[in-house]
Protein backbone atom coordinates (compact mmCIF):
# COMPACT_ATOMS: atom_id res chain seq x y z
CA UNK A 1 -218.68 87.94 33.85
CA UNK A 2 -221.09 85.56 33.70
CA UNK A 3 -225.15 86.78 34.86
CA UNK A 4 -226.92 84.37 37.13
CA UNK A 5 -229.61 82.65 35.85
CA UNK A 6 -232.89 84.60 36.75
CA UNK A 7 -234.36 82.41 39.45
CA UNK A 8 -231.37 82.94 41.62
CA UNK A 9 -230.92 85.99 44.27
CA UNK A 10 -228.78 88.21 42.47
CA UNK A 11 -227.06 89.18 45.76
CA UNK A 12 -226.12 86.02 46.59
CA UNK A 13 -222.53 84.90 47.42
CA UNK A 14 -221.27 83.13 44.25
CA UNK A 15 -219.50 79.77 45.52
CA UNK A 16 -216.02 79.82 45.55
CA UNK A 17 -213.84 77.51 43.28
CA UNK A 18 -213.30 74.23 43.99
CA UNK A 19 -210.05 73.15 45.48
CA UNK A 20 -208.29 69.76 45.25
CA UNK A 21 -209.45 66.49 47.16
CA UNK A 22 -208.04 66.87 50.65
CA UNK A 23 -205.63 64.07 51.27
CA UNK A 24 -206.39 61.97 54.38
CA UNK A 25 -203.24 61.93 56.05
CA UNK A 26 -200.12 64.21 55.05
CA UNK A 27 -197.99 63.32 52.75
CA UNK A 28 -195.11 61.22 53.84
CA UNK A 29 -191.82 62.64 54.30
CA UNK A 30 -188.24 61.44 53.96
CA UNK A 31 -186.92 58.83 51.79
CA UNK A 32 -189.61 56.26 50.64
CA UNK A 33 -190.73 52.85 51.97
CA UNK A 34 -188.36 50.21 51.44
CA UNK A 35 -188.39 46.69 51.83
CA UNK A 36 -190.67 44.47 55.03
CA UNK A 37 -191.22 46.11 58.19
CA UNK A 38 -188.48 44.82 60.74
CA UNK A 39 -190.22 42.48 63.34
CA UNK A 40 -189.12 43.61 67.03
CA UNK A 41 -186.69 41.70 69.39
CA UNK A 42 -187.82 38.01 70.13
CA UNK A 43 -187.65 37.99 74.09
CA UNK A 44 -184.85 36.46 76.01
CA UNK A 45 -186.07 32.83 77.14
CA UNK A 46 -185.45 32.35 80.69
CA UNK A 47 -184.02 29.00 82.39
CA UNK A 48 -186.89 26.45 82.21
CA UNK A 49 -187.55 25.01 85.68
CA UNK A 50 -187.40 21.61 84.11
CA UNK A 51 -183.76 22.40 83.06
CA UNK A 52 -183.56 23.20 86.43
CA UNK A 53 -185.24 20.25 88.30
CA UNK A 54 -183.26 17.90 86.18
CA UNK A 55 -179.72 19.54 87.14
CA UNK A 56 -180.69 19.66 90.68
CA UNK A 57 -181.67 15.82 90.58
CA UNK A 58 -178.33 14.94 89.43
CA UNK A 59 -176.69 17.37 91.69
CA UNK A 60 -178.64 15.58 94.57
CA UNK A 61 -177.62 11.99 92.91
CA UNK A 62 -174.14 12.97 93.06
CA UNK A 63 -173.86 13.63 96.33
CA UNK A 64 -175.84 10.63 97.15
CA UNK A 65 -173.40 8.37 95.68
CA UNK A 66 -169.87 10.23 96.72
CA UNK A 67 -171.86 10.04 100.35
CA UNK A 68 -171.94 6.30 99.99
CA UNK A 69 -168.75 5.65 98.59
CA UNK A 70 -166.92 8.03 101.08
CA UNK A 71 -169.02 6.57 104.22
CA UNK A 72 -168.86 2.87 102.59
CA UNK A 73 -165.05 3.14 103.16
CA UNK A 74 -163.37 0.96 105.94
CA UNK A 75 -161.05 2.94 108.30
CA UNK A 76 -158.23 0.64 106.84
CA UNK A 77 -159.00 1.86 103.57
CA UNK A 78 -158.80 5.45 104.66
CA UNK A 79 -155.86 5.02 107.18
CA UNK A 80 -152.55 6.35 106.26
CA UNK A 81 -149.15 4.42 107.62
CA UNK A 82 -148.86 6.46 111.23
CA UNK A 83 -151.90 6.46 112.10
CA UNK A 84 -153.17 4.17 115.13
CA UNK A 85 -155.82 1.63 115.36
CA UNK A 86 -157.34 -0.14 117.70
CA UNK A 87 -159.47 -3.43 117.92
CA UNK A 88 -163.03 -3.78 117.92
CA UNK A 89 -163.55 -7.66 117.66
CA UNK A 90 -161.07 -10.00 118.51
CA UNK A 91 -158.22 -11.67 117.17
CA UNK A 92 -159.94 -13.89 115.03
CA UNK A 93 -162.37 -11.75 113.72
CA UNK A 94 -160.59 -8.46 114.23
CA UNK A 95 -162.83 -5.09 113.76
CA UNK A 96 -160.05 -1.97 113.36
CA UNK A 97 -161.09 1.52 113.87
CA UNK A 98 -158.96 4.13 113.51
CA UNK A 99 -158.26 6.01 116.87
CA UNK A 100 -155.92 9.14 118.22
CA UNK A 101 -152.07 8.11 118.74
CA UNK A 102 -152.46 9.71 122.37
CA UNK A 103 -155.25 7.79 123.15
CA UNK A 104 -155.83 5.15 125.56
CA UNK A 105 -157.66 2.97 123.47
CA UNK A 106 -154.71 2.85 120.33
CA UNK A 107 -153.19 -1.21 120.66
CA UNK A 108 -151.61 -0.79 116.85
CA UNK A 109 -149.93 1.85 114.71
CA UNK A 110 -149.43 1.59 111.06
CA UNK A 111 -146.09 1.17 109.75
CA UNK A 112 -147.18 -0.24 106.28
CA UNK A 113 -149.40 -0.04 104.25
CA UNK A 114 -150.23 -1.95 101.10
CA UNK A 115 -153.14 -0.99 98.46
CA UNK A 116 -155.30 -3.31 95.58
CA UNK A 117 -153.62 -6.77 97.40
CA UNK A 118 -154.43 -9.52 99.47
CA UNK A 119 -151.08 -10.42 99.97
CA UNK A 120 -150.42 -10.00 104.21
CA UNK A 121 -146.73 -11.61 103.50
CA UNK A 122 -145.81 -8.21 102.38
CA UNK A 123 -145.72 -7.53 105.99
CA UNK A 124 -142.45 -9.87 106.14
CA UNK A 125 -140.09 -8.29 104.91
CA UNK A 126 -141.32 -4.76 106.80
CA UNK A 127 -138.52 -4.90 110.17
CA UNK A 128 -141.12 -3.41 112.45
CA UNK A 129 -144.05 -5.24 111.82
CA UNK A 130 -145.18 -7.66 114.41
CA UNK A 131 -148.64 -8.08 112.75
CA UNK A 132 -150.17 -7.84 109.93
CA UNK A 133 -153.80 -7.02 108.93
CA UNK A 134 -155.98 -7.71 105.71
CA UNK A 135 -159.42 -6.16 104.73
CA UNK A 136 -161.47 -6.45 101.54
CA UNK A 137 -162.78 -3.08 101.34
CA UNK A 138 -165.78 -1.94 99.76
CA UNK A 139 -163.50 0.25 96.52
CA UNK A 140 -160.27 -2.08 97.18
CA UNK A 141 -158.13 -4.59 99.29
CA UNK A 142 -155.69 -3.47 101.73
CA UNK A 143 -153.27 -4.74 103.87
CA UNK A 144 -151.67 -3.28 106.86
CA UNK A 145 -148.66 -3.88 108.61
CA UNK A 146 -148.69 -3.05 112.22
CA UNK A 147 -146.50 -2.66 115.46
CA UNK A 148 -147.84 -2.60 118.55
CA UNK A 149 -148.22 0.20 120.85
């Protein structure tokens, strides 16, 4: 044992040994630290509302031109041989509509028809044609061959 120098209080607590540094934060546990930290998730990109502006413009021109073809039609494009017609204008500039087989207004019902010509002597050789009809339509020609009602 050692004596304490002589200036000191001889009843005095004698300091205790010094322990080791105290680590800052505990020591880590598990299998050690390998490799770069994995970056999280990028986030899910939503539907850009110019995407969506664009698709609805050519929706909207779509429609705009299928409305214009289908309404552009004439009704002897869009006839079908049976149906029945009748006469807007007159017979030298004739004006057919399409019209109801019971109605009062049909004069004419289709018995022929011929697509993509010009050709009204087609109508000839149909046996019960008494007229026949041509109309250059606004997607193709047609001509009709007609009887009368």
């Amino acid at each position: 044992m050692t004596t304490p120098p002589q200036d000191q209080n001889p009843n005095a607590p004698v300091p205790a040994e010094p322990t080791a540094a105290q680590q800052p934060y505990p020591p880590h546990q598990g299998a050690p630290f390998q490799g770069a930290p994995v970056p999280p998730p990028a986030p899910t990109k939503r539907f850009s509302k110019k995407l969506m502006r664009i698709g609805v413009f050519i929706v909207i021109a779509i429609a705009i031109a299928g409305g214009k073809w289908y309404f552009g039609q004439s009704d002897a494009e869009t006839t079908s041989v049976g149906a029945c017609m009748h006469n807007d204008g007159s017979n030298t500039a004739p004006d057919l509509n399409e019209v109801g087989c019971t109605s009062s207004d049909a004069q004419y019902k289709v018995v022929e028809k011929f697509d993509n010509t010009s050709d009204a002597d087609k109508c000839k050789s149909v046996t019960e044609a008494t007229i026949s009809y041509y109309q250059e339509g606004s997607s193709h020609d047609v001509v009709l061959c007609l009887k009368e009602v």
